[in-house]
N, C-alpha and C. Protein backbone atom coordinates (compact mmCIF):
# COMPACT_ATOMS: atom_id res chain seq x y z
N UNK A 1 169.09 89.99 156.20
CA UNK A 1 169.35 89.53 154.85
C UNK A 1 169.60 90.73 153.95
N UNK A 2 170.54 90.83 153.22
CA UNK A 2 171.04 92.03 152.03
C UNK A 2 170.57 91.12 151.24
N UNK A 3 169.97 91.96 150.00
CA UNK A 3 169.03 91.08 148.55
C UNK A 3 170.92 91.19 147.98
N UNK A 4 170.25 90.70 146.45
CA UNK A 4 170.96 90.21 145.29
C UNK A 4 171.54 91.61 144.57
N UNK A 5 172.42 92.31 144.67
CA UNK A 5 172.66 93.33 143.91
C UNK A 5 173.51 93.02 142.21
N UNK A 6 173.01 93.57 141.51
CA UNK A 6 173.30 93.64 139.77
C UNK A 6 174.89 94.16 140.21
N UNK A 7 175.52 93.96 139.51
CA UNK A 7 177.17 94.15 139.26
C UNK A 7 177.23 94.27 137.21
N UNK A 8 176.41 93.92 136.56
CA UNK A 8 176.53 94.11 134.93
C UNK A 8 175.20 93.64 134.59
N UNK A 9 174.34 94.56 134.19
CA UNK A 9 173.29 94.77 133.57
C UNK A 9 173.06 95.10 131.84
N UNK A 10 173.69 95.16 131.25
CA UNK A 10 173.72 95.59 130.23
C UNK A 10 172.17 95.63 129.35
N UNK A 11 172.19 96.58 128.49
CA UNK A 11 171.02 96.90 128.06
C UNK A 11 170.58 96.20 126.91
N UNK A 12 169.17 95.62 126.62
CA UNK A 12 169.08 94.97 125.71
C UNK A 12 168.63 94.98 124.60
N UNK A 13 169.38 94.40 123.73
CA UNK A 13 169.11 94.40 122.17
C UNK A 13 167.16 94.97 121.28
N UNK A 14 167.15 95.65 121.16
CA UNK A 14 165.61 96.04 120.42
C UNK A 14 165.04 95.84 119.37
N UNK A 15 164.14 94.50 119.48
CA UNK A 15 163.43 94.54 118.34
C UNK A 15 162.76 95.74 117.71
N UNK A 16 163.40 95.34 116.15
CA UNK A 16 162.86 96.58 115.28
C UNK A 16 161.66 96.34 114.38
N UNK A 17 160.66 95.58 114.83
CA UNK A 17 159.77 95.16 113.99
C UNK A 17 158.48 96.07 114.40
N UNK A 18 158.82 96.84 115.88
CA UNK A 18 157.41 97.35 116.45
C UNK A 18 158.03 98.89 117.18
N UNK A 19 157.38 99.65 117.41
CA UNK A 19 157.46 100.74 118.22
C UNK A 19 157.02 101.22 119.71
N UNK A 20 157.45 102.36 120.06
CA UNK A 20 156.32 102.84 120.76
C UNK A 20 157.36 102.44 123.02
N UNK A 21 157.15 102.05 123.94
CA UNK A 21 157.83 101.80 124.60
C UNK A 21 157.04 100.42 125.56
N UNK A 22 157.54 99.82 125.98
CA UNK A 22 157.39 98.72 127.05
C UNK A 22 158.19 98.30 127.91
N UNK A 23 157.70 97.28 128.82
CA UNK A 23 158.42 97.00 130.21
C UNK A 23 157.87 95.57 129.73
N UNK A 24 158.94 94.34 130.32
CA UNK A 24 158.78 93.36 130.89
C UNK A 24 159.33 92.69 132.10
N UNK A 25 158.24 91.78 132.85
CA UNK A 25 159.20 91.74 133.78
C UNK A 25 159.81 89.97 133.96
N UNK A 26 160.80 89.70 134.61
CA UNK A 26 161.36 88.48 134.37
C UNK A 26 161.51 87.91 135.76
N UNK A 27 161.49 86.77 136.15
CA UNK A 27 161.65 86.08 137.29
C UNK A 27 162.36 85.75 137.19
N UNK A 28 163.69 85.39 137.87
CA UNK A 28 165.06 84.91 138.00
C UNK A 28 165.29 84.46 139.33
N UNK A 29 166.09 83.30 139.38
CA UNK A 29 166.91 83.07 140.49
C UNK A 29 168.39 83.37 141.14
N UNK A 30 168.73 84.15 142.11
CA UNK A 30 170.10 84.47 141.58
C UNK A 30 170.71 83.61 142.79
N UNK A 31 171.63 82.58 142.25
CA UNK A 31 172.86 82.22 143.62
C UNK A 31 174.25 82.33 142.83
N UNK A 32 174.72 81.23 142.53
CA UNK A 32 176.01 81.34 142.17
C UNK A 32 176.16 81.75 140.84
N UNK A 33 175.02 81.20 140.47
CA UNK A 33 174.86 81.70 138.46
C UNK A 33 173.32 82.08 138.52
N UNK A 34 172.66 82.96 137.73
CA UNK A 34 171.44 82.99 136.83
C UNK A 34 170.73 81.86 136.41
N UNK A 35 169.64 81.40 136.94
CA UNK A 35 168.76 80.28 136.54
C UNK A 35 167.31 80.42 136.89
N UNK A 36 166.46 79.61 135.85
CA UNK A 36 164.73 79.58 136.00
C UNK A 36 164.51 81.28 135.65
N UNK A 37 165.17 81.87 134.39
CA UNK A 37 164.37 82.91 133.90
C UNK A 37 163.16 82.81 133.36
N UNK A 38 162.48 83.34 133.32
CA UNK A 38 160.64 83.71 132.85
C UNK A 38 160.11 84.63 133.17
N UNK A 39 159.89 84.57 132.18
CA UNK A 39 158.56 86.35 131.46
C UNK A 39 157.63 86.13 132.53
N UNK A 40 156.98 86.89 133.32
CA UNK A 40 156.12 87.38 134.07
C UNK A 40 155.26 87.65 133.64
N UNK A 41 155.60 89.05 132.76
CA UNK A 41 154.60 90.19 132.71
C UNK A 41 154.72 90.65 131.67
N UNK A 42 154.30 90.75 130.54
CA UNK A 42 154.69 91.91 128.77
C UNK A 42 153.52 91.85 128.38
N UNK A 43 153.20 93.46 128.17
CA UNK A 43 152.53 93.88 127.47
C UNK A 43 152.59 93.67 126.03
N UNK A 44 153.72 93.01 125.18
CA UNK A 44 154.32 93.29 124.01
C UNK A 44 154.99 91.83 124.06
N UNK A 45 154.01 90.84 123.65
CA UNK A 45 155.20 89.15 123.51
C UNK A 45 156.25 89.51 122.53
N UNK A 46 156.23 90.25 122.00
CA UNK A 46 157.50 90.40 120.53
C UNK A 46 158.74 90.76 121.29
N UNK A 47 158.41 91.52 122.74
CA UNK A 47 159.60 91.58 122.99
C UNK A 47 160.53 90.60 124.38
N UNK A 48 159.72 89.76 124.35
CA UNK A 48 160.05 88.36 125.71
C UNK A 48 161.52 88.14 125.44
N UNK A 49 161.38 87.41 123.87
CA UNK A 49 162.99 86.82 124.13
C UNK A 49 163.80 87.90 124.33
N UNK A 50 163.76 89.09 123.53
CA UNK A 50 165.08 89.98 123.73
C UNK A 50 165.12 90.78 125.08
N UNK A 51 163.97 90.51 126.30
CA UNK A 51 164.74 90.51 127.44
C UNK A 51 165.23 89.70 128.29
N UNK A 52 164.54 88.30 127.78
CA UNK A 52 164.97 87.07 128.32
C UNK A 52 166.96 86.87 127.85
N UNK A 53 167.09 87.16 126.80
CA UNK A 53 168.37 87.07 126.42
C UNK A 53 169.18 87.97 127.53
N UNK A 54 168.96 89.42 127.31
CA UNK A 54 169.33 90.51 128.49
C UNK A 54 169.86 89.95 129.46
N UNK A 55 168.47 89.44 130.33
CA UNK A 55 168.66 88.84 131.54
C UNK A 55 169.83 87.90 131.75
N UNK A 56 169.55 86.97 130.76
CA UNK A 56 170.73 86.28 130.53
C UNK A 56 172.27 86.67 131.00
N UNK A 57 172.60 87.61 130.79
CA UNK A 57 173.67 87.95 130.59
C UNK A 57 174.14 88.73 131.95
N UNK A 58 173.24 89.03 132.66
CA UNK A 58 173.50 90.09 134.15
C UNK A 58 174.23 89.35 135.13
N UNK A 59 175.20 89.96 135.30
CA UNK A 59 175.74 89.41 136.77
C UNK A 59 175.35 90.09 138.01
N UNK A 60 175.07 89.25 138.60
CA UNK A 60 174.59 90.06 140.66
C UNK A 60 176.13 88.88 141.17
N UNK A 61 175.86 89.98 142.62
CA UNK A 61 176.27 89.55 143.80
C UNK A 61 175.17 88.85 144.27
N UNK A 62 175.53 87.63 144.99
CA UNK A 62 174.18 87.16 145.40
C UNK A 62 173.96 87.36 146.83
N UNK A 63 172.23 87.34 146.97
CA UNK A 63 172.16 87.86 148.46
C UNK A 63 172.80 86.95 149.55
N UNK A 64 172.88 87.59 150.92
CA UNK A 64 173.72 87.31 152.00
C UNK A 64 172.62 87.19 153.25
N UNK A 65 173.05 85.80 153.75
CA UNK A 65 172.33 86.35 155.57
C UNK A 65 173.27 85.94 155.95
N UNK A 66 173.27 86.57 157.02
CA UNK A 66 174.32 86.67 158.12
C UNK A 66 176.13 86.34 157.65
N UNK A 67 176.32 86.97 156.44
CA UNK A 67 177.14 87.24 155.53
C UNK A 67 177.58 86.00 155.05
N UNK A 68 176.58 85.10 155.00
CA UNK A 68 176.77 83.80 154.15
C UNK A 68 176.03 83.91 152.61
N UNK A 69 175.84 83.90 151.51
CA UNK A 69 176.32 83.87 150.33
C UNK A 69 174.55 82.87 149.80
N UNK A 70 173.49 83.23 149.60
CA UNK A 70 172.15 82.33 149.52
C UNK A 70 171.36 82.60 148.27
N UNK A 71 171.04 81.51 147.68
CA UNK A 71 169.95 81.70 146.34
C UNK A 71 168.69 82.50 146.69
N UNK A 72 168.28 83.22 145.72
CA UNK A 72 167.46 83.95 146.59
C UNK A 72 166.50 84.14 144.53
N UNK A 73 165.05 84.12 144.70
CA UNK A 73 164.33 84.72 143.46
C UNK A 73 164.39 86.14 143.62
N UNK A 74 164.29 86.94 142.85
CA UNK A 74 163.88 88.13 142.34
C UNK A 74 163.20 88.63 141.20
N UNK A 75 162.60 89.28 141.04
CA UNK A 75 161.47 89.81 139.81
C UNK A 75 162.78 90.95 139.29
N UNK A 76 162.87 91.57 138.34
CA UNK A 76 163.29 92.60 137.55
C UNK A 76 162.76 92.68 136.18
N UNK A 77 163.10 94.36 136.20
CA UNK A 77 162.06 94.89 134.97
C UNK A 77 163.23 95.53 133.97
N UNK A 78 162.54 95.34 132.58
CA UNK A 78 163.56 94.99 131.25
C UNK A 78 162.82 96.92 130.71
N UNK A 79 163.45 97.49 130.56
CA UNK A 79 162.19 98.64 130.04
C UNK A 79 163.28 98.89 128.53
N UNK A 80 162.21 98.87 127.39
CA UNK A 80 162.02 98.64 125.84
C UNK A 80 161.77 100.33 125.59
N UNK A 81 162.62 101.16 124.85
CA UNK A 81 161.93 102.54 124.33
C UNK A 81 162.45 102.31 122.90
N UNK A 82 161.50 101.85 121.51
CA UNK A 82 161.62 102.27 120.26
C UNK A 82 161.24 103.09 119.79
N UNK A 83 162.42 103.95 119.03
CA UNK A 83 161.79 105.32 118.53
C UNK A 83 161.37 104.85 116.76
């Protein structure tokens, strides 16, 4: 099995209400589209939606067995640096 590789990740938008740096992490499903995102893990709820949005937006290749094309979950981490 080859996992799910990112093809457009783009970086996400930063709330400016707080400082300092954080990570969240998001559960996703990846097959043909992005579905069942959710916050895991934040140290910092202020910043959930604006990586939930992020996430939103990433395209993967989705993983493969035996070079057939399969939904597969994955965890990924959103990392937040406000100066």
């Amino acid at each position: 099995m080859k996992p799910p590789k990112g093809v457009y990740t783009p970086m996400p938008d930063i709330p400016r209400t707080v400082g300092g740096k954080t990570r969240v992490l998001v559960s996703i499903v990846v097959g043909g589209k992005l579905h069942d995102l959710r916050v895991t893990s934040a140290r910092k709820p202020e910043f959930d939606e604006a990586a939930l949005e992020s996430v939103s937006q990433w395209r993967f290749h989705p993983a493969t067995c035996d070079g057939e094309p399969m939904e597969t979950e994955a965890l990924v981490e959103v990392n937040f640096v406000v100066q």
